[in-house]
Each structure stands twice: as structure tokens, then as C-alpha cells.
C-alpha atoms as a PDB file:
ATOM      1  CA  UNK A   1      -4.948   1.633  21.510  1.00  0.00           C
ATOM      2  CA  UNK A   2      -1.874  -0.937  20.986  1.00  0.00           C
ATOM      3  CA  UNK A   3      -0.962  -2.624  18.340  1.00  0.00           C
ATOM      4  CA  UNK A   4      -2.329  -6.284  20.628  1.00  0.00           C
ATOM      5  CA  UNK A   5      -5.844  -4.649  20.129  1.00  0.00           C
ATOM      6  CA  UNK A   6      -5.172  -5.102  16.409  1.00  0.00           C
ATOM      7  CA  UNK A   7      -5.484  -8.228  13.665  1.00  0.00           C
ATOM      8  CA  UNK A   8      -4.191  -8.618  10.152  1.00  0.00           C
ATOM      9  CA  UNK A   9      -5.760 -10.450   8.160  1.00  0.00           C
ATOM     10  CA  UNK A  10      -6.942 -11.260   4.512  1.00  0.00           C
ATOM     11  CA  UNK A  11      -9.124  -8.767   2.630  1.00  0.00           C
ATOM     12  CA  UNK A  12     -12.469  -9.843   1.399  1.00  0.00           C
ATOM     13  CA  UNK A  13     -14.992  -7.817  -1.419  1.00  0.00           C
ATOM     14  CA  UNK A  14     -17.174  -7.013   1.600  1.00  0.00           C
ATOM     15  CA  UNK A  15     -14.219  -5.140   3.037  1.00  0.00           C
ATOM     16  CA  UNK A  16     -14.584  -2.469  -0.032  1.00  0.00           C
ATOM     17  CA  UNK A  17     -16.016   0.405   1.277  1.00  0.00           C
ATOM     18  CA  UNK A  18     -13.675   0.819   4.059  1.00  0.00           C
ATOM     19  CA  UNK A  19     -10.501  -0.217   2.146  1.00  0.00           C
ATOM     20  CA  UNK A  20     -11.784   2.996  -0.388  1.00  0.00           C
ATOM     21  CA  UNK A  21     -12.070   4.914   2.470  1.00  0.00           C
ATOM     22  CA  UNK A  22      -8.701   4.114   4.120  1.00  0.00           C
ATOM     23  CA  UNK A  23      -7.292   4.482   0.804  1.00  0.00           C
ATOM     24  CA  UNK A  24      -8.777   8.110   0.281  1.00  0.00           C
ATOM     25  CA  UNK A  25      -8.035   9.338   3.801  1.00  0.00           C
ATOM     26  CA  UNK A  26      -4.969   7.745   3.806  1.00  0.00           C
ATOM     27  CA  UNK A  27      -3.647   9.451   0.989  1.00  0.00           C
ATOM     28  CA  UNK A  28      -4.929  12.622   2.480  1.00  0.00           C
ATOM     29  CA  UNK A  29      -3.091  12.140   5.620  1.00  0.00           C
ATOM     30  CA  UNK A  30       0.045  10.666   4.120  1.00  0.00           C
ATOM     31  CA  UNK A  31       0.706  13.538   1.490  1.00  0.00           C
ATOM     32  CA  UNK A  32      -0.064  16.488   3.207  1.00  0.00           C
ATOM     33  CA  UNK A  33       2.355  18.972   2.905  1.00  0.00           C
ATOM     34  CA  UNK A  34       3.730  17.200   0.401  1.00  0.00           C
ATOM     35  CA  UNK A  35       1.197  17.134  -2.352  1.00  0.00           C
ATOM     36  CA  UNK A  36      -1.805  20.046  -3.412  1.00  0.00           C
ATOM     37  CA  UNK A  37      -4.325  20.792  -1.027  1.00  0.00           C
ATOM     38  CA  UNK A  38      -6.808  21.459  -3.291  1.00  0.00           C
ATOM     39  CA  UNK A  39      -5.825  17.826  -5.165  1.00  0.00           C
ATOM     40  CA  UNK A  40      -5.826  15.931  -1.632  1.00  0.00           C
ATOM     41  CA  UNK A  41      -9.419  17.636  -0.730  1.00  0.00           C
ATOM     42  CA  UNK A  42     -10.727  15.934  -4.561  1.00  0.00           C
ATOM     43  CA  UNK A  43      -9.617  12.403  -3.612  1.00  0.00           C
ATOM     44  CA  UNK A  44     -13.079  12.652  -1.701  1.00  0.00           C
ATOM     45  CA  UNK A  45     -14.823  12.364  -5.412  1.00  0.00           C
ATOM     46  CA  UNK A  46     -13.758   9.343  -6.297  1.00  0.00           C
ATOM     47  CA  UNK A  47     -14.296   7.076  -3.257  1.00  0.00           C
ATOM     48  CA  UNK A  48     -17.113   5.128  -5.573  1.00  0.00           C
ATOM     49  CA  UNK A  49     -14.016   4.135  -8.306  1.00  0.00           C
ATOM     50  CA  UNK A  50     -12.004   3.288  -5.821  1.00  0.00           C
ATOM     51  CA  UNK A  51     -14.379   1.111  -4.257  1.00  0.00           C
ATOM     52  CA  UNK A  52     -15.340  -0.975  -6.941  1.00  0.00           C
ATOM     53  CA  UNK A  53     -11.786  -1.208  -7.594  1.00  0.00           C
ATOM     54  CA  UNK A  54     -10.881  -3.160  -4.929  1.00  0.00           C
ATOM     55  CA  UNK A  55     -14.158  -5.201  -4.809  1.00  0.00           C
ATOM     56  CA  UNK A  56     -13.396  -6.318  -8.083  1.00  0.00           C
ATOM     57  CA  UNK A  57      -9.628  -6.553  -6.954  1.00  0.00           C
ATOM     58  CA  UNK A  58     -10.713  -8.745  -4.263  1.00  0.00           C
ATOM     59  CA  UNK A  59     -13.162 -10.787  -6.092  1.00  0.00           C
ATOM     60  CA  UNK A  60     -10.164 -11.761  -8.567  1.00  0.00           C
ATOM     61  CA  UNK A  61      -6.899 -12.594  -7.074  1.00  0.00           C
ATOM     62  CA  UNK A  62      -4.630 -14.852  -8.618  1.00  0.00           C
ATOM     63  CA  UNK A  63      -2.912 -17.536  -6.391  1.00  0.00           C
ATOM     64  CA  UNK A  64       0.146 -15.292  -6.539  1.00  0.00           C
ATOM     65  CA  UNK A  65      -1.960 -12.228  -4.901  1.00  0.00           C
ATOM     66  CA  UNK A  66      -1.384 -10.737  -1.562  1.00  0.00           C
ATOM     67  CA  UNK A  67      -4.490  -8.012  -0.084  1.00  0.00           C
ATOM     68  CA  UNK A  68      -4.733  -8.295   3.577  1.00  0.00           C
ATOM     69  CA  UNK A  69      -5.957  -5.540   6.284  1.00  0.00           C
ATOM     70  CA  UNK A  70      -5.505  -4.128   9.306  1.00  0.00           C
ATOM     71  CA  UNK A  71      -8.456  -4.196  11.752  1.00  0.00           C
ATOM     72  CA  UNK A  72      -8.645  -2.133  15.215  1.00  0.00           C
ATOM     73  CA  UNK A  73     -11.739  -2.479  16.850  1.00  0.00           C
ATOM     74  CA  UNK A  74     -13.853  -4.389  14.174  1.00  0.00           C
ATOM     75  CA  UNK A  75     -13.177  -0.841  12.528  1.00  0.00           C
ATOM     76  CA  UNK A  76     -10.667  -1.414   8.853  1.00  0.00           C
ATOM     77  CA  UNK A  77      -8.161   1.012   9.706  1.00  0.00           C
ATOM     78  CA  UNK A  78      -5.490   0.295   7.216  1.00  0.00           C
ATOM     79  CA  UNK A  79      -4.013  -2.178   4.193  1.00  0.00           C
ATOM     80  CA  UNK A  80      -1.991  -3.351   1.958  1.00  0.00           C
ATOM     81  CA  UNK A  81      -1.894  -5.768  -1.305  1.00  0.00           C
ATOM     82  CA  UNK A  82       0.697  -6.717  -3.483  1.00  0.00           C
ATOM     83  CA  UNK A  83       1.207  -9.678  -6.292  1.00  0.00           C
ATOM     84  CA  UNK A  84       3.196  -9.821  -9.558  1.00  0.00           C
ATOM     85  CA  UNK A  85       5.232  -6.984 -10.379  1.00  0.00           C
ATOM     86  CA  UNK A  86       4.125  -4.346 -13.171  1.00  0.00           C
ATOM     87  CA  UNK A  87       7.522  -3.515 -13.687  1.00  0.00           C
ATOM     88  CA  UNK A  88       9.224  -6.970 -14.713  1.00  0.00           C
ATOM     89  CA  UNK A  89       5.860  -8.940 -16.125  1.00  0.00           C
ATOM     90  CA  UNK A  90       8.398 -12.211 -17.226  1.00  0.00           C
ATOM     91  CA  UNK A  91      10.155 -12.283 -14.339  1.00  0.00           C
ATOM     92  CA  UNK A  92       9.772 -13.942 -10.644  1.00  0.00           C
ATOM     93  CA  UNK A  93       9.370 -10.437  -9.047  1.00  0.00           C
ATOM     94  CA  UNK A  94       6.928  -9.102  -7.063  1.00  0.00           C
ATOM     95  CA  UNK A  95       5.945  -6.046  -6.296  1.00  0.00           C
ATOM     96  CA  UNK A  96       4.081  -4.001  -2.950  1.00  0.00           C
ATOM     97  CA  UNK A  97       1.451  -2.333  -4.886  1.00  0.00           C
ATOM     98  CA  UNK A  98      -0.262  -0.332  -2.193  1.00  0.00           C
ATOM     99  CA  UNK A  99      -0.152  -0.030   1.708  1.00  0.00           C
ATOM    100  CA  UNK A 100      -2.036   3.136   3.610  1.00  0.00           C
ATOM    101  CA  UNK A 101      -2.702   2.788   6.979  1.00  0.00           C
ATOM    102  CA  UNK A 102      -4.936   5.584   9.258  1.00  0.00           C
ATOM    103  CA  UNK A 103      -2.629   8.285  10.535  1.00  0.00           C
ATOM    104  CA  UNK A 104      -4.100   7.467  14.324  1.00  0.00           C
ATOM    105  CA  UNK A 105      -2.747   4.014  14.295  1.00  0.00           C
ATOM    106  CA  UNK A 106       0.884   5.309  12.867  1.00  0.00           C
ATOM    107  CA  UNK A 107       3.537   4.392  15.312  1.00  0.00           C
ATOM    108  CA  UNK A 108       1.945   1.455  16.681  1.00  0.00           C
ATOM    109  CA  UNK A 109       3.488  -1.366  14.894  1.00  0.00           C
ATOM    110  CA  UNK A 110       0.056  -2.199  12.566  1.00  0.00           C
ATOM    111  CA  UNK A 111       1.817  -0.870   9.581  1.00  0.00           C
ATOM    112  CA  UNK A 112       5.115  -3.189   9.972  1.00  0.00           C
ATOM    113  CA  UNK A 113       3.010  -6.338  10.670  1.00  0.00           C
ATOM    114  CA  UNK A 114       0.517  -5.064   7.430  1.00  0.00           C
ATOM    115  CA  UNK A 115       3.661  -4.943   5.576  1.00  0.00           C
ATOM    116  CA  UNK A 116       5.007  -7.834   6.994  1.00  0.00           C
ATOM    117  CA  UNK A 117       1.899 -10.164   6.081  1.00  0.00           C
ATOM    118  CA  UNK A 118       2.133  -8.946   1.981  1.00  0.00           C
ATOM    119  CA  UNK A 119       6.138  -9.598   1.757  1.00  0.00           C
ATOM    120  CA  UNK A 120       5.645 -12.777   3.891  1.00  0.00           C
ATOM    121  CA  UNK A 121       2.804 -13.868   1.145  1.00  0.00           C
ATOM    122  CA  UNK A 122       4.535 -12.584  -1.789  1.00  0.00           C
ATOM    123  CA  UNK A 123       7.640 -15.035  -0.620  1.00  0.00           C
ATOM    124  CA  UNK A 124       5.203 -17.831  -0.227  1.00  0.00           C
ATOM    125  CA  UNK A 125       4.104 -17.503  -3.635  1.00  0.00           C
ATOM    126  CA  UNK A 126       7.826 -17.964  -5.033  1.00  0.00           C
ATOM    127  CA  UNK A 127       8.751 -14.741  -5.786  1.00  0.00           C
ATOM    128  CA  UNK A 128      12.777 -14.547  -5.743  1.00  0.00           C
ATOM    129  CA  UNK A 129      12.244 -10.346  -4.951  1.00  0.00           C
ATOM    130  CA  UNK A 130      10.049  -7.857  -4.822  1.00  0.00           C
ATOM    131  CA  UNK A 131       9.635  -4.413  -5.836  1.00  0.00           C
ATOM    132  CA  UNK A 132       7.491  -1.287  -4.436  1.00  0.00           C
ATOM    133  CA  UNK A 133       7.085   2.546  -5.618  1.00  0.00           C
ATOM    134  CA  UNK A 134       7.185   5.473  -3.273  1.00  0.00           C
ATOM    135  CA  UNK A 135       6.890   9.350  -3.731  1.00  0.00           C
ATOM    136  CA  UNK A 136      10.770  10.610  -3.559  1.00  0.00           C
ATOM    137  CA  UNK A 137       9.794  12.964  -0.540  1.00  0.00           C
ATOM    138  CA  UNK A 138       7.644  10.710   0.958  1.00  0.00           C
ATOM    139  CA  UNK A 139      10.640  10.658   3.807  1.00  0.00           C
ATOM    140  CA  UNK A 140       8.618   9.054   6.694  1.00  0.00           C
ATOM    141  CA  UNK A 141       8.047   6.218   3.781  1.00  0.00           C
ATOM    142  CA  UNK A 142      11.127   5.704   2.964  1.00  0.00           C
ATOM    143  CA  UNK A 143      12.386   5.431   6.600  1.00  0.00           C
ATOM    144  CA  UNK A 144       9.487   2.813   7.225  1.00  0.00           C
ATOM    145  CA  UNK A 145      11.226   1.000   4.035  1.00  0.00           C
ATOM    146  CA  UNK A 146      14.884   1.314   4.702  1.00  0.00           C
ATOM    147  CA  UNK A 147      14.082   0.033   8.606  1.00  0.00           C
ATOM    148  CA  UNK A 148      11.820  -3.049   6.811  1.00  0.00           C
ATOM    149  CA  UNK A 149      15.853  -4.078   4.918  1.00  0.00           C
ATOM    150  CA  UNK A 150      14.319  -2.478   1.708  1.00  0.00           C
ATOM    151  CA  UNK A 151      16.596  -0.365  -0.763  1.00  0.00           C
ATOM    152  CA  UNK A 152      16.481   1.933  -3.324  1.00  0.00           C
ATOM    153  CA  UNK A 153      17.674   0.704  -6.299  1.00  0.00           C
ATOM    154  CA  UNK A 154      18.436   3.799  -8.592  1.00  0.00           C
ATOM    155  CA  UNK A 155      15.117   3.535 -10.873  1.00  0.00           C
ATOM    156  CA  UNK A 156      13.227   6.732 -10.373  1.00  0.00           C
ATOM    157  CA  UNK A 157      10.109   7.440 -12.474  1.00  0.00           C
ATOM    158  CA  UNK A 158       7.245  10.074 -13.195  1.00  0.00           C
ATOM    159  CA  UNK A 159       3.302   9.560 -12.510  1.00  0.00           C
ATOM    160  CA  UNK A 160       0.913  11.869 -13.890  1.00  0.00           C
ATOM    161  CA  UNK A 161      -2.292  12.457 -11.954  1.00  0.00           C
ATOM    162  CA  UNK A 162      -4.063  15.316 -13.930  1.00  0.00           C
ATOM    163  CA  UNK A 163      -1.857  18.301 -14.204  1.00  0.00           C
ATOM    164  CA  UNK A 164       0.685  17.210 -11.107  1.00  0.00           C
ATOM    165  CA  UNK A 165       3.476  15.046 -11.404  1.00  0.00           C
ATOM    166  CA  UNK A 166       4.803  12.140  -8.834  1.00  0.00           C
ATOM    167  CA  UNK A 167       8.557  11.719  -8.901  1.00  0.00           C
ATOM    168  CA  UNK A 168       8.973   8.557  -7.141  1.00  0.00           C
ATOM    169  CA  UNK A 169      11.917   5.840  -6.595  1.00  0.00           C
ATOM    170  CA  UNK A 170      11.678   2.019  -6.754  1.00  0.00           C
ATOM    171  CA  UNK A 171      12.939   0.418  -3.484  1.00  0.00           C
ATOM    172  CA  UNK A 172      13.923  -3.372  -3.866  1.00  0.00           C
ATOM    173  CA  UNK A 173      14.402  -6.736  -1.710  1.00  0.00           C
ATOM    174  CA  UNK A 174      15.696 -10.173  -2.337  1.00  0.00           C
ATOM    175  CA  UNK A 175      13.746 -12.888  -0.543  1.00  0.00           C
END
């Protein structure tokens, strides 16, 4: 299917259950190889928390918010959200919380236009720059960011999930 099949467009609660999904599977698809099987094949577990999560998410945006996704089909097969960043809470940054997209619609041109709609909001909301998180070998990632005019700025940090631990690197654009 091309990416003219597809629409963007804002999230609603209803959307919850497959935003949980896409998020799960997503994660799945994205990480293999490069984080524990046995962790990926648990992400299944906690599809219930994740759903409420973004129903409540989506039930509670601030003006400043950004949650859109990507439809193929009638069928929610990826998204993104983003709003005020976590990292600079007094400042006029924002920051690309999330974005997962199905690895069948990779290549397509969904995910750039999914990205493109939560920068394009988070600049319509006044935000001088934004900010976004990715696992350091997450290489296919970064490439998507780099080609997107995104750069690393030098911050790196670690996440703990359990007993593993997420190296990522903050990537960084002006509006």
C-alpha cells in the first residue's frame, strides 16, 4: 500500500486500544536485535497500562500538546505525540515524546509525514525548539532524525526498565 492510501490525523481516547497496540508491537519490531528477547516478548503484559495511558493522555492535552496518528485502511497503524519538554520545564522547548509506526508501513513515507504533523504542531504552539530521546543504537532512528535536519546535541542519558539499561542521546532542532 502507498503512503496516498494513508491519513494523519489527530488522536482521540477512542483511538486507545490501537495506539497501545502500535506502541507494544512497535517497540517489538523497532528493538529487535537490539534489545532482550525475552524483555520485547513481556511488552505483551502490559498493553492494559499502556492503554489507559494514552486514553487518559488523550482525554487531557494541554493547548501546547501534539498526539496525532497514522491511519492505513481505517486500520491505526502508527503515531506520534509530543508537547512541552521534560527536559527544560521553564523553557520554550518542546520535546517529541514518542513516535512508533508498524514495521509494514516503514519506508513508505507515513512515518516522515507522522513526524512531520507533531514538529509542525509543536511550532504552532510557540515553541522556539524542540527536543526528542532515542536509543544510541537505534541507527535506523537516528538516520530517520538526521534526514528530518535533527541533531544530536551531546546530552546522552541512562533509562532503567527493570534490570536493563537504555543508553540514549538527545537530538535537537531550532524552529
Amino acid at each position: 500500500m502507498s503512503s496516498d492510501t494513508s491519513l494523519i490525523r489527530p488522536a482521540r481516547p477512542a483511538d486507545a486500544e490501537a495506539i497501545a497496540r502500535v506502541h507494544v508491537y512497535g517497540w517489538q519490531e523497532a528493538y529487535a536485535g537490539l534489545l532482550p528477547d525475552d524483555f520485547l516478548a513481556g511488552l505483551g503484559r502490559t498493553l492494559d497500562r499502556r492503554r489507559d495511558f494514552w486514553e487518559g493522555l488523550a482525554r487531557s492535552l494541554s493547548r501546547r500538546d501534539a498526539f496525532f496518528v497514522a491511519e492505513v485502511g481505517g486500520e491505526i497503524v502508527g503515531f506520534a505525540h509530543g508537547g512541552h519538554s521534560r527536559d527544560h520545564p521553564d523553557e520554550n522547548v518542546g520535546e517529541v515524546t514518542a513516535i512508533y509506526l508498524r514495521q509494514a508501513h516503514w519506508g513508505r513515507g507515513i512515518g516522515r509525514r507522522l513526524f512531520a504533523a507533531v514538529v509542525d504542531r509543536l511550532r504552532e504552539a510557540g515553541f522556539e525548539e524542540a527536543i526528542l530521546w532515542v536509543l544510541d543504537t537505534n541507527a535506523r532512528a537516528r538516520r530517520f532524525y538526521e534526514a528530518a535536519g535533527w541533531e544530536a546535541d551531546g546530552s546522552e542519558k541512562v533509562e532503567t526498565l527493570g534490570d536493563l539499561e537504555l543508553r540514549e542521546v538527545r537530538y535537537r532542532a531550532r524552529f
